[in-house]
Protein backbone atom coordinates (compact mmCIF):
# COMPACT_ATOMS: atom_id res chain seq x y z
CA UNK A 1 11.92 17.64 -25.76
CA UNK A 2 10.73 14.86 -28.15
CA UNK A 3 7.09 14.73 -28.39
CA UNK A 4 6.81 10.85 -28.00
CA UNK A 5 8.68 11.30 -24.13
CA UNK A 6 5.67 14.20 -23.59
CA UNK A 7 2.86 12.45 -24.11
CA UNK A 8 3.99 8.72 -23.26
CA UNK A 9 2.62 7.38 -19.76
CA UNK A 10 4.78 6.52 -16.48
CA UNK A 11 3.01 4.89 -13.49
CA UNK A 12 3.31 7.20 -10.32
CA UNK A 13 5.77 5.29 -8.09
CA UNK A 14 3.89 6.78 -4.86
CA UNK A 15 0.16 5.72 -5.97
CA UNK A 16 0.34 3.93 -8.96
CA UNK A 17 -1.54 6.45 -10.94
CA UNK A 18 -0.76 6.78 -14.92
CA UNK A 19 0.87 10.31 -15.63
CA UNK A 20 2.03 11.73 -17.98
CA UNK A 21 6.11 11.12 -18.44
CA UNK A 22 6.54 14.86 -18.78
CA UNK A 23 4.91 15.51 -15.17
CA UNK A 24 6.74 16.66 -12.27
CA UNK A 25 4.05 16.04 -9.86
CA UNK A 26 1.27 13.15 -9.48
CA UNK A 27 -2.28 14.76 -10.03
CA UNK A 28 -3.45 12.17 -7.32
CA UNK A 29 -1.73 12.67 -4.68
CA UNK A 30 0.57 15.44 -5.36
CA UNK A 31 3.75 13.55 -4.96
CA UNK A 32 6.54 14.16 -7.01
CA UNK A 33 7.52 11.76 -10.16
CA UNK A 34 11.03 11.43 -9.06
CA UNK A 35 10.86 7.09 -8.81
CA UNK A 36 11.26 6.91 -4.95
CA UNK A 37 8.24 5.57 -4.09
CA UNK A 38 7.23 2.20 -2.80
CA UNK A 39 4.82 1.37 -5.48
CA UNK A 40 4.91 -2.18 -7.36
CA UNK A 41 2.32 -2.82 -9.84
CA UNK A 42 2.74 -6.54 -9.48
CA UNK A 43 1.96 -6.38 -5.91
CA UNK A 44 -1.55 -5.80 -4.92
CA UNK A 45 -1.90 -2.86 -2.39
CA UNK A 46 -4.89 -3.80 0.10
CA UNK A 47 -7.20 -0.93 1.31
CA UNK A 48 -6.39 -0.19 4.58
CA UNK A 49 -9.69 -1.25 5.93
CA UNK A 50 -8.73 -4.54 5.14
CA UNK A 51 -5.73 -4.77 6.72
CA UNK A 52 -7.23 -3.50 9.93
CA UNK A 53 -10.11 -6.03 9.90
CA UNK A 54 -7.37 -9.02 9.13
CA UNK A 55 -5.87 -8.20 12.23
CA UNK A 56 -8.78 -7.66 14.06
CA UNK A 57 -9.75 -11.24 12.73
CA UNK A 58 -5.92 -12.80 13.55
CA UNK A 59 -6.92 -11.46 17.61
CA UNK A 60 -10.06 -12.52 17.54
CA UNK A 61 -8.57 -16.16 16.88
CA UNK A 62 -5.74 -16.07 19.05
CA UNK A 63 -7.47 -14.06 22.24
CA UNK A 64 -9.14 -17.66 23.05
CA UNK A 65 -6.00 -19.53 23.32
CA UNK A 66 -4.00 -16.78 24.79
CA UNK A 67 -6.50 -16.65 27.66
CA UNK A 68 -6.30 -20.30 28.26
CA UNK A 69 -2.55 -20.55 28.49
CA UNK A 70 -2.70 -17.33 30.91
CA UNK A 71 -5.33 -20.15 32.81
CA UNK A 72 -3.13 -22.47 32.53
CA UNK A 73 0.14 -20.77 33.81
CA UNK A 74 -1.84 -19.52 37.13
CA UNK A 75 -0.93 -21.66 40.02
C-alpha cells in the first residue's frame, strides 16, 4: 500500500466526516467507507430540528386558510 493513499483524507459519504482513505469504517458513525452514502458536501444538511420547526411554521401559515375554505365549502 503506498503511504500517500494511507494517510490522505476521504470525506465519509454517510456523514461527511474526514477519514482517513485507508479506513474501512467511519469513526462517527460507524458506517462503512464503501461511497454509498447520500452525502454531498456542496449541499448543506439542516439539523433536523430545523426541518421540523419549518414545517411546523409552513402549518402554522396554512391552518388559517385551510379553515376558512373548510368555512367556506359548508352549506
Amino acid at each position: 500500500m503506498d503511504d500517500d493513499e494511507s494517510l490522505s483524507e476521504i470525506r465519509c459519504t454517510y456523514c461527511g466526516n474526514w477519514v482517513y482513505g485507508d479506513s474501512v469504517r467511519c469513526p462517527k458513525c460507524g458506517n462503512y467507507t464503501d461511497g454509498l452514502g447520500t452525502f454531498h458536501p456542496e449541499r448543506p444538511r439542516f439539523p433536523r430540528v430545523f426541518v421540523i420547526a419549518g414545517w411546523l411554521v409552513l402549518l402554522a401559515l396554512l391552518l388559517p386558510v385551510l379553515i376558512a375554505l373548510l368555512r367556506f365549502l359548508r352549506p
